[in-house]
C-alpha atoms as a PDB file:
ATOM      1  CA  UNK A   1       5.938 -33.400  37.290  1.00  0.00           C
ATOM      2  CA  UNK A   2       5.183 -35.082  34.002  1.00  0.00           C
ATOM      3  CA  UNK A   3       6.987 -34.080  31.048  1.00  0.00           C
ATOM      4  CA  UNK A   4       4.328 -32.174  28.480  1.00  0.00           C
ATOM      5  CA  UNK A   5       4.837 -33.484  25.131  1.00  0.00           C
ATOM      6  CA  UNK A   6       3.485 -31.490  21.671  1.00  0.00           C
ATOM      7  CA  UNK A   7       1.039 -34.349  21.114  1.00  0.00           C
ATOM      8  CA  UNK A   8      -0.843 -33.692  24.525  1.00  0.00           C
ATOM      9  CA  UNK A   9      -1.816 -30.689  22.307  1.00  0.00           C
ATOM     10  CA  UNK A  10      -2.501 -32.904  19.076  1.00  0.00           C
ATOM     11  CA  UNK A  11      -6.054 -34.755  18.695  1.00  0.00           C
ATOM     12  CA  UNK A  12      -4.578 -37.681  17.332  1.00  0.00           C
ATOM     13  CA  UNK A  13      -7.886 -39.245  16.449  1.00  0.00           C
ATOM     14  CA  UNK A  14      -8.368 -36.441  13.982  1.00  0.00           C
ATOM     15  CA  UNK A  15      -5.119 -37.335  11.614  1.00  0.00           C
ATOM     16  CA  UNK A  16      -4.800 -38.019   8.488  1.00  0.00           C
ATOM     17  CA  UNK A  17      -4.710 -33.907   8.306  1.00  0.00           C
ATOM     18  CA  UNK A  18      -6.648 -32.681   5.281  1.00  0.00           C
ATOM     19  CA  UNK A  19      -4.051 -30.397   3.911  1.00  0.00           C
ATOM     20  CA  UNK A  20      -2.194 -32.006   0.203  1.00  0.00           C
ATOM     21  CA  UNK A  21       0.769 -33.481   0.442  1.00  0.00           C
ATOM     22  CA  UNK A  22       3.704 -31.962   0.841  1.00  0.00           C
ATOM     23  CA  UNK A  23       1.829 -28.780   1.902  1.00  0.00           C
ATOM     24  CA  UNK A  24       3.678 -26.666   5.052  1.00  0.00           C
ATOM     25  CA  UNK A  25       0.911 -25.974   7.085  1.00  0.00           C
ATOM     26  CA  UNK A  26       1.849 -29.065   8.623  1.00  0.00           C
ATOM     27  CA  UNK A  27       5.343 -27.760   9.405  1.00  0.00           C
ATOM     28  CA  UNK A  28       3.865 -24.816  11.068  1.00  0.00           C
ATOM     29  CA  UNK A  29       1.483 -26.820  13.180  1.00  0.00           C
ATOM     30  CA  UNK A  30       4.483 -28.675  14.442  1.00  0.00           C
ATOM     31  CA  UNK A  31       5.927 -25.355  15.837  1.00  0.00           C
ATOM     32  CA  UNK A  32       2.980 -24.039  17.307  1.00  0.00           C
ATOM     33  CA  UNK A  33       2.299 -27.571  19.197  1.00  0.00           C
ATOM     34  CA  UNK A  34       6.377 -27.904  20.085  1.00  0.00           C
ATOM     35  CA  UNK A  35       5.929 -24.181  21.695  1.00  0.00           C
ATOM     36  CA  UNK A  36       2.821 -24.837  23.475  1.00  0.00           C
ATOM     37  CA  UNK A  37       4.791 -27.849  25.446  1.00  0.00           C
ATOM     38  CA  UNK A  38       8.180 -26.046  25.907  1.00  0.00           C
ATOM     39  CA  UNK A  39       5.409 -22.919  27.665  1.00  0.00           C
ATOM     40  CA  UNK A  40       3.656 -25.384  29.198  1.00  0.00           C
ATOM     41  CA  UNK A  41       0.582 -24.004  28.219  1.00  0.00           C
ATOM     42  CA  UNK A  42      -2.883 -24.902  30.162  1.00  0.00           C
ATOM     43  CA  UNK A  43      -5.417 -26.296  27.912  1.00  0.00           C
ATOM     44  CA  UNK A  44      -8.124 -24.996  29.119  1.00  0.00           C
ATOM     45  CA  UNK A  45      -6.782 -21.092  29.327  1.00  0.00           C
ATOM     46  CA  UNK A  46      -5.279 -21.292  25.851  1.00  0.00           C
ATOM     47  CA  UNK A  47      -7.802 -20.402  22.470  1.00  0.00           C
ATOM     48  CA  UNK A  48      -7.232 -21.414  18.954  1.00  0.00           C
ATOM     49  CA  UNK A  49      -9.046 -18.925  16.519  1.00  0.00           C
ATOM     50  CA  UNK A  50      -9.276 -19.517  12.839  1.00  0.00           C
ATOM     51  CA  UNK A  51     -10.835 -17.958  10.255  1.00  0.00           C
ATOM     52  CA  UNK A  52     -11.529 -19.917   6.731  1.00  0.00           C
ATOM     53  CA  UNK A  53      -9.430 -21.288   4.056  1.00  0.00           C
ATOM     54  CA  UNK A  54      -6.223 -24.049   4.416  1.00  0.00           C
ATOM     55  CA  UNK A  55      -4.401 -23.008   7.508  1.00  0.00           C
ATOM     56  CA  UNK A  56      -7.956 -22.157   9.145  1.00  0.00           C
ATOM     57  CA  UNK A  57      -8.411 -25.963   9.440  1.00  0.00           C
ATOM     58  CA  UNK A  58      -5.767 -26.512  11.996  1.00  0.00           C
ATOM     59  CA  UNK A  59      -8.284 -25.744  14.875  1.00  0.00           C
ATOM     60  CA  UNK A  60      -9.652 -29.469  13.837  1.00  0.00           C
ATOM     61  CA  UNK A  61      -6.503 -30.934  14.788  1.00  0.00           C
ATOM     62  CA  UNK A  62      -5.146 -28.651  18.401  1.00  0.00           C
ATOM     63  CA  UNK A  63      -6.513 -30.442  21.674  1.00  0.00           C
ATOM     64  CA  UNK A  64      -7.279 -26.150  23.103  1.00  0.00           C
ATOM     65  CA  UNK A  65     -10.127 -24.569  23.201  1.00  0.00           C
ATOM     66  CA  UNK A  66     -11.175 -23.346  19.875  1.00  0.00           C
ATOM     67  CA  UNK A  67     -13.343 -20.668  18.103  1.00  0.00           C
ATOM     68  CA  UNK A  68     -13.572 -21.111  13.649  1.00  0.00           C
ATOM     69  CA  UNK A  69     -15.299 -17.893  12.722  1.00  0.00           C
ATOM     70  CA  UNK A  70     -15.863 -16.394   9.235  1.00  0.00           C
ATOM     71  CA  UNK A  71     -13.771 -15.531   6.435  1.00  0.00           C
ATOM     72  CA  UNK A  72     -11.332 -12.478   7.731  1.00  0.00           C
ATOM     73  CA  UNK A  73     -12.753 -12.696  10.978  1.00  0.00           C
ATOM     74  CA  UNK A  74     -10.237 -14.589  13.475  1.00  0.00           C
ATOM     75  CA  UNK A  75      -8.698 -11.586  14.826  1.00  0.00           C
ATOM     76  CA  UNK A  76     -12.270  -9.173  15.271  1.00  0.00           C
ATOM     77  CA  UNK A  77     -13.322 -12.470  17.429  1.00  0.00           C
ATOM     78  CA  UNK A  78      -9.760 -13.050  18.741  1.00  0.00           C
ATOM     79  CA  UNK A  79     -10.295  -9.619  20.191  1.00  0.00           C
ATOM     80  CA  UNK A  80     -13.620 -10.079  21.080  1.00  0.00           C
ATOM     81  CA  UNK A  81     -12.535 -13.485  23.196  1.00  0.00           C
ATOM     82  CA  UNK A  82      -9.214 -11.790  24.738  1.00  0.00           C
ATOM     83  CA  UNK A  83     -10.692  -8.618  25.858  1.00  0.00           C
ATOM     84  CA  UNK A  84     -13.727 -10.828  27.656  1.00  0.00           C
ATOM     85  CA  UNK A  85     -11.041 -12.851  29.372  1.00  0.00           C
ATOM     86  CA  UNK A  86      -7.572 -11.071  29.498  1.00  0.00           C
ATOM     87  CA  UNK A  87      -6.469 -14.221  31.614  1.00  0.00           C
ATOM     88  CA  UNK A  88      -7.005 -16.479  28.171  1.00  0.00           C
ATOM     89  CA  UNK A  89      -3.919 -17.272  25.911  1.00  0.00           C
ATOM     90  CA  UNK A  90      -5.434 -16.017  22.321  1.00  0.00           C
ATOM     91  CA  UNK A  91      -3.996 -16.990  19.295  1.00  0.00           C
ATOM     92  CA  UNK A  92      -5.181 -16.419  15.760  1.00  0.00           C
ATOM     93  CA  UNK A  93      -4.087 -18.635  12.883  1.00  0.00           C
ATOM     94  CA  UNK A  94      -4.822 -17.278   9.426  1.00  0.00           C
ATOM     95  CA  UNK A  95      -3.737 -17.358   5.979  1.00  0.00           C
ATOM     96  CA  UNK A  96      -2.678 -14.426   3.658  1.00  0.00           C
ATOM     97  CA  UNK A  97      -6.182 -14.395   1.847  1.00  0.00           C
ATOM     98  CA  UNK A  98      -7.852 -14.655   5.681  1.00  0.00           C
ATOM     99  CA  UNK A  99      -5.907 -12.152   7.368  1.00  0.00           C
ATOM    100  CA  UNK A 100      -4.430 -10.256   5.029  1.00  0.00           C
ATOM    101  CA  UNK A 101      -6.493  -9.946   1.645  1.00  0.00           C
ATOM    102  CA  UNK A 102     -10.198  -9.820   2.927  1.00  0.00           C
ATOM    103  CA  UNK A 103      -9.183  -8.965   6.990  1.00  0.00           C
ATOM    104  CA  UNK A 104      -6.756  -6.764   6.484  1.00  0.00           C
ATOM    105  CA  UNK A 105      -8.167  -4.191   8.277  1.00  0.00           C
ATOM    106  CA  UNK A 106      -8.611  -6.635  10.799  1.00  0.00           C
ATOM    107  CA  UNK A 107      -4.785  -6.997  11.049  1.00  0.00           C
ATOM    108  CA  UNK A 108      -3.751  -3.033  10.908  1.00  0.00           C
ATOM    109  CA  UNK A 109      -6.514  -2.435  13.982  1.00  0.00           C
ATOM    110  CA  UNK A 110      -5.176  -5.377  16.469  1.00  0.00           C
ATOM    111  CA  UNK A 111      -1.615  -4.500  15.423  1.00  0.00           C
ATOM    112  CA  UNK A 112      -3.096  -0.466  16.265  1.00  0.00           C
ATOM    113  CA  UNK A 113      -4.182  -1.504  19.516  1.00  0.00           C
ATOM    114  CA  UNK A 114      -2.112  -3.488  21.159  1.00  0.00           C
ATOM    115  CA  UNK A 115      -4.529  -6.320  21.752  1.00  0.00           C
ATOM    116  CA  UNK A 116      -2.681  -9.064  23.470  1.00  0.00           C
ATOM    117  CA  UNK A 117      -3.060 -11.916  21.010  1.00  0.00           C
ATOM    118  CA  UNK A 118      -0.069 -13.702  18.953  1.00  0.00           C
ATOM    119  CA  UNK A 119      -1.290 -13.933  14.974  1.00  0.00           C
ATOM    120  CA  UNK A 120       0.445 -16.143  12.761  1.00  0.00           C
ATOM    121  CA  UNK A 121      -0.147 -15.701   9.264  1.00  0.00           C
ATOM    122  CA  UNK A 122       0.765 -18.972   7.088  1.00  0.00           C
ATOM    123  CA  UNK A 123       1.267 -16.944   3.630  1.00  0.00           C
ATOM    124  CA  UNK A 124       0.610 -19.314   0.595  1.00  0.00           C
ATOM    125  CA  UNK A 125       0.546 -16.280  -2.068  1.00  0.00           C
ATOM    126  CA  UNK A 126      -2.681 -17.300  -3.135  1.00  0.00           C
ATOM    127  CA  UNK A 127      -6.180 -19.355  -2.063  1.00  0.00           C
ATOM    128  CA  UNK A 128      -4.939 -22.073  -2.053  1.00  0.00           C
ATOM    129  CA  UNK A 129      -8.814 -23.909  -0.693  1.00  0.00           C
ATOM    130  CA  UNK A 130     -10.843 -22.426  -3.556  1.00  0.00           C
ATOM    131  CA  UNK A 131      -8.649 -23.000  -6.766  1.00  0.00           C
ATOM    132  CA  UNK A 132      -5.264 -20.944  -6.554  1.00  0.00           C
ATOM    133  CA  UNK A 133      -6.878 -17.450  -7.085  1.00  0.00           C
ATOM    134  CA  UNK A 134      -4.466 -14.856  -6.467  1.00  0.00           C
ATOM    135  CA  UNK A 135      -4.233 -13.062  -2.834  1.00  0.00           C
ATOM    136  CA  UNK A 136      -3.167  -9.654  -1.981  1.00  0.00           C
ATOM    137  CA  UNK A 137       0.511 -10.980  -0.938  1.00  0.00           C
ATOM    138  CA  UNK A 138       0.828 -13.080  -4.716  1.00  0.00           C
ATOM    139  CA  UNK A 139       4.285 -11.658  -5.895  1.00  0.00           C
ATOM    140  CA  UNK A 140       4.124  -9.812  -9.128  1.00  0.00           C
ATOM    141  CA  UNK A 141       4.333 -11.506 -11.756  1.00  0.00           C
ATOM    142  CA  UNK A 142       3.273 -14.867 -10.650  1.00  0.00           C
ATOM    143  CA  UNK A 143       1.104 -17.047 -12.250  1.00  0.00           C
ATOM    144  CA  UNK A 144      -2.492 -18.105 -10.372  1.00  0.00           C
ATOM    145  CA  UNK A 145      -5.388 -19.771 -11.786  1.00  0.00           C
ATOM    146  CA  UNK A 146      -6.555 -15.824 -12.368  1.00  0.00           C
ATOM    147  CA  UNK A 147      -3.591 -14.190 -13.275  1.00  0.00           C
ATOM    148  CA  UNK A 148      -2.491 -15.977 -16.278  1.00  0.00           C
ATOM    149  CA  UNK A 149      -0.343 -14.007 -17.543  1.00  0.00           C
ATOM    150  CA  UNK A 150       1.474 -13.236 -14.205  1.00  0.00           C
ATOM    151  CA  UNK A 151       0.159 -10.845 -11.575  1.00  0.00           C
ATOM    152  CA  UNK A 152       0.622  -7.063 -12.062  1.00  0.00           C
ATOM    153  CA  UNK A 153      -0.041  -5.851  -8.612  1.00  0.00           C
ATOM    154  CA  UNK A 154       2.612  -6.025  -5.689  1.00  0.00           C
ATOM    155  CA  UNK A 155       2.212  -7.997  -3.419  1.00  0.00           C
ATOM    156  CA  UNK A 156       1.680  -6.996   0.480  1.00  0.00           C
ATOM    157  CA  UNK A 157       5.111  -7.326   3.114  1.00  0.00           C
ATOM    158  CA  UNK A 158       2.985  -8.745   5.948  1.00  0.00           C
ATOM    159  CA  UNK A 159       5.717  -7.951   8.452  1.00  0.00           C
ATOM    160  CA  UNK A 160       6.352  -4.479   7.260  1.00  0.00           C
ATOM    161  CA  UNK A 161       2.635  -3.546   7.366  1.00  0.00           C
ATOM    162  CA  UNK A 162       2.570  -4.784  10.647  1.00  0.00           C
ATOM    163  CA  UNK A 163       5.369  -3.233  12.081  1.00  0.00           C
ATOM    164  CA  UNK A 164       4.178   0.241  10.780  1.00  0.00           C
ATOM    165  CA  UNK A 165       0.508  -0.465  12.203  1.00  0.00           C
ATOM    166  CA  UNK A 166       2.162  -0.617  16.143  1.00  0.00           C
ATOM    167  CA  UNK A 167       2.695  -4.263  16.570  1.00  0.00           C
ATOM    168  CA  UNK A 168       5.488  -4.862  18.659  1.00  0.00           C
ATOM    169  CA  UNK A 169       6.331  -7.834  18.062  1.00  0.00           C
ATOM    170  CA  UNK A 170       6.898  -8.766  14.162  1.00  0.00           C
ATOM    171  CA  UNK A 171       9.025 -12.051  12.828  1.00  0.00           C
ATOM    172  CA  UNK A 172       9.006 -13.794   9.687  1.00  0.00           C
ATOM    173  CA  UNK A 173      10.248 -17.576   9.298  1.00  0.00           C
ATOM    174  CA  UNK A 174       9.614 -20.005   6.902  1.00  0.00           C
ATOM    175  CA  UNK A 175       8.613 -24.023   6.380  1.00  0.00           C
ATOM    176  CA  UNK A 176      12.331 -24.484   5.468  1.00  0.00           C
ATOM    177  CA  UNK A 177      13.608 -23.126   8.506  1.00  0.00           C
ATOM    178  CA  UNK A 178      12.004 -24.947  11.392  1.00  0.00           C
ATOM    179  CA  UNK A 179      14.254 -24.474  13.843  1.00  0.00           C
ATOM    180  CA  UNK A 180      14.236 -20.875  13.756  1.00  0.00           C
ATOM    181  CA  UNK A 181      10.085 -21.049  13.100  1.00  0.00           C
ATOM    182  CA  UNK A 182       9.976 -22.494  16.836  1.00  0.00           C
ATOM    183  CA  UNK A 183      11.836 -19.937  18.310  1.00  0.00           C
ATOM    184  CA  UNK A 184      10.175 -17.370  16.698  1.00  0.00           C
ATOM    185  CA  UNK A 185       6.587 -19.131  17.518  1.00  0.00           C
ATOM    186  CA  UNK A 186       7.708 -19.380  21.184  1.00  0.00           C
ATOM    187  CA  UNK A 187       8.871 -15.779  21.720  1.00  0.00           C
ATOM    188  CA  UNK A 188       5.926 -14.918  20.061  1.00  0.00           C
ATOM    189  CA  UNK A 189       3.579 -16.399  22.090  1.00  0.00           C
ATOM    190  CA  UNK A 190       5.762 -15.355  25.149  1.00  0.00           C
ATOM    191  CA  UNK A 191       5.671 -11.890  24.139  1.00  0.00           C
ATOM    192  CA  UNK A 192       3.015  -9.645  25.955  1.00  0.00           C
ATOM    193  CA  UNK A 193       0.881  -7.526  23.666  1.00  0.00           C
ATOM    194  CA  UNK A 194      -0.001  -7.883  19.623  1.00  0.00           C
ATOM    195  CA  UNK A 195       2.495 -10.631  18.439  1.00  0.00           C
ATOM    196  CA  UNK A 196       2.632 -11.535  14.750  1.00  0.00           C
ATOM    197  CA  UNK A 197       4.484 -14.142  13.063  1.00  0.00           C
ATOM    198  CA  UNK A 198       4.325 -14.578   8.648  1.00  0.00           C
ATOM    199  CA  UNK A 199       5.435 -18.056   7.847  1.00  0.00           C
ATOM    200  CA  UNK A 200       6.223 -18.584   4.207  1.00  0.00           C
ATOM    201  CA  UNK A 201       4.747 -21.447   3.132  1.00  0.00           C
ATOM    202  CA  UNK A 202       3.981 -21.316  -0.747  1.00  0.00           C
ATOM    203  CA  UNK A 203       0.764 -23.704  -1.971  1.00  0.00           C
ATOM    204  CA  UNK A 204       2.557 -26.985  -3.685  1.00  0.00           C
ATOM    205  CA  UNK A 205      -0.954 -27.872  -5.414  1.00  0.00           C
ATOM    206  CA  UNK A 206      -1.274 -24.444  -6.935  1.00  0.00           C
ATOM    207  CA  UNK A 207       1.612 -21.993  -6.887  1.00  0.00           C
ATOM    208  CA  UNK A 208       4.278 -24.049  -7.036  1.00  0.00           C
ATOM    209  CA  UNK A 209       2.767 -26.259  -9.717  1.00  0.00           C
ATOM    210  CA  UNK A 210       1.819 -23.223 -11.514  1.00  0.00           C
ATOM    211  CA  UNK A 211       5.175 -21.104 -11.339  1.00  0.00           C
ATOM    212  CA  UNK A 212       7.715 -23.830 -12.039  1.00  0.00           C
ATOM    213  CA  UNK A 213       8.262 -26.009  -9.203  1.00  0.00           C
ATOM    214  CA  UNK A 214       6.396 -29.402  -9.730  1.00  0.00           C
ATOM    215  CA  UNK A 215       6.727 -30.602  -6.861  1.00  0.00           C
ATOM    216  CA  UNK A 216       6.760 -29.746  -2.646  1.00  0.00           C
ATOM    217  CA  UNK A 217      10.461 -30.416  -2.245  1.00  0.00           C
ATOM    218  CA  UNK A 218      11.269 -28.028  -5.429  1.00  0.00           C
ATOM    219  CA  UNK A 219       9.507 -25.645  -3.740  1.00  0.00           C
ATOM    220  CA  UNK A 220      10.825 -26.152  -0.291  1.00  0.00           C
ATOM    221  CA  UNK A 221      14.847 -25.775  -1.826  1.00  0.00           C
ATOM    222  CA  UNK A 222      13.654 -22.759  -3.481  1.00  0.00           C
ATOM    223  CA  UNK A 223      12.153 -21.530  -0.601  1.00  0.00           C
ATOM    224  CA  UNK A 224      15.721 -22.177   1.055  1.00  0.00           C
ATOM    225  CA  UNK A 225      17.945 -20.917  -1.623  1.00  0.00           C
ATOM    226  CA  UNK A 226      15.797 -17.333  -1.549  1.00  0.00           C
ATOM    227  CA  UNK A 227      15.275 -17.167   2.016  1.00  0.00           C
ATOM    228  CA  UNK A 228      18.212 -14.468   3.847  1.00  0.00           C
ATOM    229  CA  UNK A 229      18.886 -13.507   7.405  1.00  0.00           C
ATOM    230  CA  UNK A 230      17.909  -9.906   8.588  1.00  0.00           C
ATOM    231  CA  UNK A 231      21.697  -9.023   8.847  1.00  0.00           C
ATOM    232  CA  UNK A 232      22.625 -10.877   5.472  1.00  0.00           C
ATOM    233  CA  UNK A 233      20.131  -8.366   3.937  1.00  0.00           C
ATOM    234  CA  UNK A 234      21.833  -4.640   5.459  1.00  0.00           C
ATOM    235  CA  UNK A 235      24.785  -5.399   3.241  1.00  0.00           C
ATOM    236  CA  UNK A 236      22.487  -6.129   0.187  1.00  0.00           C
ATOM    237  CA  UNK A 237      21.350  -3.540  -2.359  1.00  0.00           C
ATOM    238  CA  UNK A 238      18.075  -3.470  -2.953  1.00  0.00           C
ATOM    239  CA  UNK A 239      17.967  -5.070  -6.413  1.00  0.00           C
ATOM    240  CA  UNK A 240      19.798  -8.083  -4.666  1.00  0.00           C
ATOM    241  CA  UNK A 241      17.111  -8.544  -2.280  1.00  0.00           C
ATOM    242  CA  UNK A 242      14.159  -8.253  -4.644  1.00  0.00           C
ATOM    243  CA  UNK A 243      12.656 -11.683  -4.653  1.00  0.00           C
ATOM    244  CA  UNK A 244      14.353 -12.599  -1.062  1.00  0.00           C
ATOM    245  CA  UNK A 245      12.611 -13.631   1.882  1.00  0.00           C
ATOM    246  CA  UNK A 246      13.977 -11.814   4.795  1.00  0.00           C
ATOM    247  CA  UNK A 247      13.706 -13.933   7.889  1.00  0.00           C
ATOM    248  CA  UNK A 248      14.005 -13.426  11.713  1.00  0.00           C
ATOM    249  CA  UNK A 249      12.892 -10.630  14.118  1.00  0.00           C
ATOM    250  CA  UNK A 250      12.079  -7.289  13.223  1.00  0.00           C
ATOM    251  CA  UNK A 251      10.115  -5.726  16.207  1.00  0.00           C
ATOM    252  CA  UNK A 252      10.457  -6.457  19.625  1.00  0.00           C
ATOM    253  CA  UNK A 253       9.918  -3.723  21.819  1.00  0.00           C
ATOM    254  CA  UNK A 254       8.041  -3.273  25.113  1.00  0.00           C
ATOM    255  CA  UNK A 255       4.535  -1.406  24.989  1.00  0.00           C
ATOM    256  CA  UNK A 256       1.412  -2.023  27.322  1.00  0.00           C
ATOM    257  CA  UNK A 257      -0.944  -3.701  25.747  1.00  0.00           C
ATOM    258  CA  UNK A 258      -4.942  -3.034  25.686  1.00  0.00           C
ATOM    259  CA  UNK A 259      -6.382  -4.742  28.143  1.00  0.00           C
ATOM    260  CA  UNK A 260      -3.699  -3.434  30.493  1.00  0.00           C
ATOM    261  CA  UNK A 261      -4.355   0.040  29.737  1.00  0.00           C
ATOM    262  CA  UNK A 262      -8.196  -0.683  29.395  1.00  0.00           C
ATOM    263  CA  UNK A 263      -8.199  -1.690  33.131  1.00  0.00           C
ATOM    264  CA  UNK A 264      -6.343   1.433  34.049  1.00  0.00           C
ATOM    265  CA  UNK A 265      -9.147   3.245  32.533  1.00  0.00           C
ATOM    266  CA  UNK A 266     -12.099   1.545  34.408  1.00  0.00           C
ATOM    267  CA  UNK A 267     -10.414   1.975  37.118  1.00  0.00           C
ATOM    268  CA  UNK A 268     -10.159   5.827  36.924  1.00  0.00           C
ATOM    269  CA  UNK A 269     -13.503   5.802  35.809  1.00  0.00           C
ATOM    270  CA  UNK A 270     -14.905   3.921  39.112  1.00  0.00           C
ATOM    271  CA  UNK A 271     -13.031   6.220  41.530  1.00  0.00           C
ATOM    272  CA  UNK A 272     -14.534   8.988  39.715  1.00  0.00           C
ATOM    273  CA  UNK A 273     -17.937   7.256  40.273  1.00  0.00           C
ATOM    274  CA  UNK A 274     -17.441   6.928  43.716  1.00  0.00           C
ATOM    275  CA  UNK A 275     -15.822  10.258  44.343  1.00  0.00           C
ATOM    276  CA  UNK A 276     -18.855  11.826  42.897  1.00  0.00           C
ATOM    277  CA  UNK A 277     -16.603  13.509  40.104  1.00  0.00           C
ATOM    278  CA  UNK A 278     -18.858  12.403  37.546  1.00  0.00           C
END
């Protein structure tokens, strides 16, 4: 059997990628195209949804089948695709403004119902495609192109939101850590029911630029020199992990998933039918 390689998922003719230089989403796409070849996974029974902004582009550049939707969309269509054909690998890219900021409700419903679809959220703490505005996961006090002054809200945790929605599967890696990102992207996408993955991936062209770090590789050591393990933060107050991004696993449980449970249903309901019990 041939060996599958990550560019049999990679539409080569499509590269240069449009993100900026020194931007992660190219990290992440990495993962996700390593952990479709380790799984093996069948072109043709695997979909790619995006929504829009920076890390909805990568559907342009993933040899799948793929479905770019509207702004905060992905996972309503995600769900729509999945539940239509349970046999289909679904996965939903988004960033923080796509699946968090305008879809969040989006996000707390799949997570709600189990809908067997792996989400990875690439979170750039702002919009980073329309000028650097800030997002609804912008830590407080940073600067955007609209919060001057530094941002007075707090900022969402993706991964805790999730988790308390149902999802259960929840991670959290970052574009400094790739070799823990592929893990986490494969038992992700291994992982039977809602699946969700944040990747921390701060904008170079806006956020970093804009809160001190001028350029990608200041930003990628101070993504490293803030980023902890899940057991390096128990023994931490909680001052000392204010400003920390906690990394690894935090969910992974078993729980049947929709479609599962769906089928259950219309199968009850057809005996019924037939039984005349209706």
């Amino acid at each position: 059997m041939r060996a599958v390689k990550y560019d049999d998922y990679l539409l080569k003719d499509k590269l240069p990628v449009f993100w900026c230089g020194g931007c992660g989403n190219g990290n992440v796409l990495g993962s996700l195209l390593r952990a479709f070849a380790r799984l093996r996974l069948e072109r043709n029974k695997t979909v790619v949804v995006t929504g829009i902004g920076c890390w909805g582009k990568a559907d342009d550049y993933i040899n799948t089948n793929a479905f770019h939707g509207t702004h905060g969309r992905a996972l309503a269509f995600a769900t729509g695709i999945k539940l239509a054909n349970p046999e289909l690998k679904v996965i939903a890219l988004m960033g923080d403004g796509d699946g968090a900021t305008i879809g969040g409700n989006h996000l707390i419903h799949a997570a709600r119902r189990n809908v067997d679809i792996t989400a990875i959220v690439v979170n750039n703490f702002n919009y980073g495609m329309t000028g650097g505005q800030y997002s609804g996961t912008t830590p407080e006090d940073s600067i955007t192109s609209t919060s001057g002054y530094g941002h007075i809200e707090e900022g969402f945790d993706l991964c805790r939101l999730a988790a308390a929605a149902g999802a259960p599967f929840v991670a959290r890696g970052t574009v400094y850590g790739i070799t823990q990102l592929d893990r986490l992207v494969e038992d992700a996408l291994c992982k039977k029911g809602f699946s969700f993955v944040e990747v921390i991936a701060p904008c170079p062209t806006h956020f970093g630029r804009l809160n001190g770090m001028k350029t990608a590789s200041h930003m990628l050591k101070w993504i490293g020199e803030n980023s902890i393990t899940i057991k390096q933060a128990q023994k931490m107050s909680e001052d000392e992990k204010r400003g920390k991004f906690v990394t690894g696993k935090f969910v992974d449980v078993e729980k049947e998933d929709y479609s599962t449970r769906y089928k259950r249903l219309q199968r009850l309901a057809k005996e019924a039918a037939e039984g005349g019990r209706l």
